[in-house]
Protein backbone atom coordinates (compact mmCIF):
# COMPACT_ATOMS: atom_id res chain seq x y z
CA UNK A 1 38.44 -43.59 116.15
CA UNK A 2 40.36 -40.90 114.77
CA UNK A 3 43.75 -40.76 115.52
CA UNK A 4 45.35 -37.43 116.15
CA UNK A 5 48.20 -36.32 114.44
CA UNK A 6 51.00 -34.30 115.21
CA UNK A 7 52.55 -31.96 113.43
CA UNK A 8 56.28 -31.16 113.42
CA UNK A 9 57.53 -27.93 112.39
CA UNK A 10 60.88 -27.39 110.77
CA UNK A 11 62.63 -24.54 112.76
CA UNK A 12 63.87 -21.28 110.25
CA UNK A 13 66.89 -20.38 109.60
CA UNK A 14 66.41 -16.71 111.55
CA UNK A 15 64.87 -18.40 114.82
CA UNK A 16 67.44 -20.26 115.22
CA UNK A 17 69.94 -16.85 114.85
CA UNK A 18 67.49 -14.90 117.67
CA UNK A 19 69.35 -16.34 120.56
CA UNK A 20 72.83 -16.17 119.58
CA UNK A 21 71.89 -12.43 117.90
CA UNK A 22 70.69 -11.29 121.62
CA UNK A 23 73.52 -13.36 123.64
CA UNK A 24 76.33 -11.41 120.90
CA UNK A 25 74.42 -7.65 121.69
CA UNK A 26 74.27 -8.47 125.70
CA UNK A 27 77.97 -9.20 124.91
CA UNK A 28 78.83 -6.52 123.36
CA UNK A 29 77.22 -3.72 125.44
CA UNK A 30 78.83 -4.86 128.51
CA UNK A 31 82.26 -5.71 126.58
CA UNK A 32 82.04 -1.19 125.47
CA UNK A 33 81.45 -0.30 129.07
CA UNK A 34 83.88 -2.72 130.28
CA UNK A 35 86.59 -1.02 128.36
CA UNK A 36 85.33 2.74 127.86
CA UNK A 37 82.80 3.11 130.24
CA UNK A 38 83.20 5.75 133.58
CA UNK A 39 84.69 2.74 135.46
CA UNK A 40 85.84 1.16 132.26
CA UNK A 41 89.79 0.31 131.28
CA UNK A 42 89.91 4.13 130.20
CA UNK A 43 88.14 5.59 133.25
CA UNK A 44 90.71 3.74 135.42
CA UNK A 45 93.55 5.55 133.49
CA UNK A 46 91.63 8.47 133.90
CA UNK A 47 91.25 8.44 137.30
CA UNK A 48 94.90 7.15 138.36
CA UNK A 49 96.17 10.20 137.09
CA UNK A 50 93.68 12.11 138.66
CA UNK A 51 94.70 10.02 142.23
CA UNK A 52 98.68 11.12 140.98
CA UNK A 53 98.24 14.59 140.42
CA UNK A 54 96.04 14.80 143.70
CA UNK A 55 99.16 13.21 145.64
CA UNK A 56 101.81 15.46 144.27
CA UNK A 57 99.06 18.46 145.09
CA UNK A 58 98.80 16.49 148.91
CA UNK A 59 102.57 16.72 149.01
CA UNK A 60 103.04 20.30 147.98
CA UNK A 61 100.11 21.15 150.72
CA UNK A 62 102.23 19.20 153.48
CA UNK A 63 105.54 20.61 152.96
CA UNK A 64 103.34 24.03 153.15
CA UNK A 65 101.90 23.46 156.14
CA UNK A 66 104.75 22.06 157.74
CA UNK A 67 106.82 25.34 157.26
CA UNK A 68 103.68 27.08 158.61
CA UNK A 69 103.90 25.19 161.42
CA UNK A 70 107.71 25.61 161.88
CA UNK A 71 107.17 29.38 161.87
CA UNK A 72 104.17 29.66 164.28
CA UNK A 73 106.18 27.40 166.76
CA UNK A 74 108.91 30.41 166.46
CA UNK A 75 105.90 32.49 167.50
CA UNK A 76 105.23 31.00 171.24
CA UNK A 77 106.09 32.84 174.11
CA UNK A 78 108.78 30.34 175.08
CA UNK A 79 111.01 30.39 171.62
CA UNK A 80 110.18 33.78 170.64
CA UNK A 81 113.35 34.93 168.88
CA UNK A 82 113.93 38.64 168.92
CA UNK A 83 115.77 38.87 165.93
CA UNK A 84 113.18 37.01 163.75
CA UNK A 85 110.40 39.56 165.99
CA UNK A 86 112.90 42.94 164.85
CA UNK A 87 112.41 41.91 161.26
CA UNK A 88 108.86 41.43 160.94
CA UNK A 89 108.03 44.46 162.38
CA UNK A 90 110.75 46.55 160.68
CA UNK A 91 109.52 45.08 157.05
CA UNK A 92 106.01 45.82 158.31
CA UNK A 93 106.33 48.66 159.82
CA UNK A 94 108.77 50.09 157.33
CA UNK A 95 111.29 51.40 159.86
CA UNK A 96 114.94 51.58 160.48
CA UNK A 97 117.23 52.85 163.00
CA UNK A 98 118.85 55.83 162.63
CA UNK A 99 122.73 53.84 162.66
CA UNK A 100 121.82 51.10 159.82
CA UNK A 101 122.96 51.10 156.41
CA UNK A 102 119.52 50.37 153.96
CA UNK A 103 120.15 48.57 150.54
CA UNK A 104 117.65 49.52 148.16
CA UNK A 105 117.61 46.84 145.46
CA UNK A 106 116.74 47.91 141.79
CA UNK A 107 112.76 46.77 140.95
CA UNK A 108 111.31 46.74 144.14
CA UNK A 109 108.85 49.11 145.19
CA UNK A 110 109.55 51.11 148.25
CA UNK A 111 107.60 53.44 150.38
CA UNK A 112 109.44 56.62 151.60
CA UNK A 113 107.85 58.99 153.78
């Protein structure tokens, strides 16, 4: 009876490199979008300062609409101020009364009927 013989193979040098080689590129693509990908170390700079600007932008908008609100409120029927009212519709309306002194200031535009 014949007996059967096995045969043993001596591994190459670049088989035994594949795994490593694929393990290092795996490594490496995920280490470049780690650091410079949209959600990367740079896009996280990148979008801090976006989130600061946006904030200082926020606070500019609330101090706005805060004196918005501060002048509508002088609006309502029950803190209507008449001088503030005399004003508005003088500078509108481009009138004066007949006993006031007007100050023309140089650089301004005026209209005179």
């Amino acid at each position: 009876m014949p007996r059967a013989a096995t045969r043993q193979r001596k591994q190459s040098f670049i088989r035994r490199l594949v795994t490593p080689a694929i393990a290092i590129a795996a490594l490496g693509y995920f280490g470049f979008h780690a650091m410079s990908g949209e959600l990367g170390m740079v896009g996280r700079a990148m979008i801090e300062r976006q989130v600061s600007e946006l904030e200082s932008e926020l606070e500019l908008l609330t101090a706005e609409r805060q004196e918005l609100v501060a002048r509508v409120g002088l609006l309502r029927p029950e803190s209507l101020d008449p001088d503030m009212l005399d004003e508005r519709a003088r500078l509108n309306l481009n009138l004066v009364h007949t006993n006031e002194l007007v100050v023309l200031r140089p650089g301004h535009r005026y209209n005179v009927n």
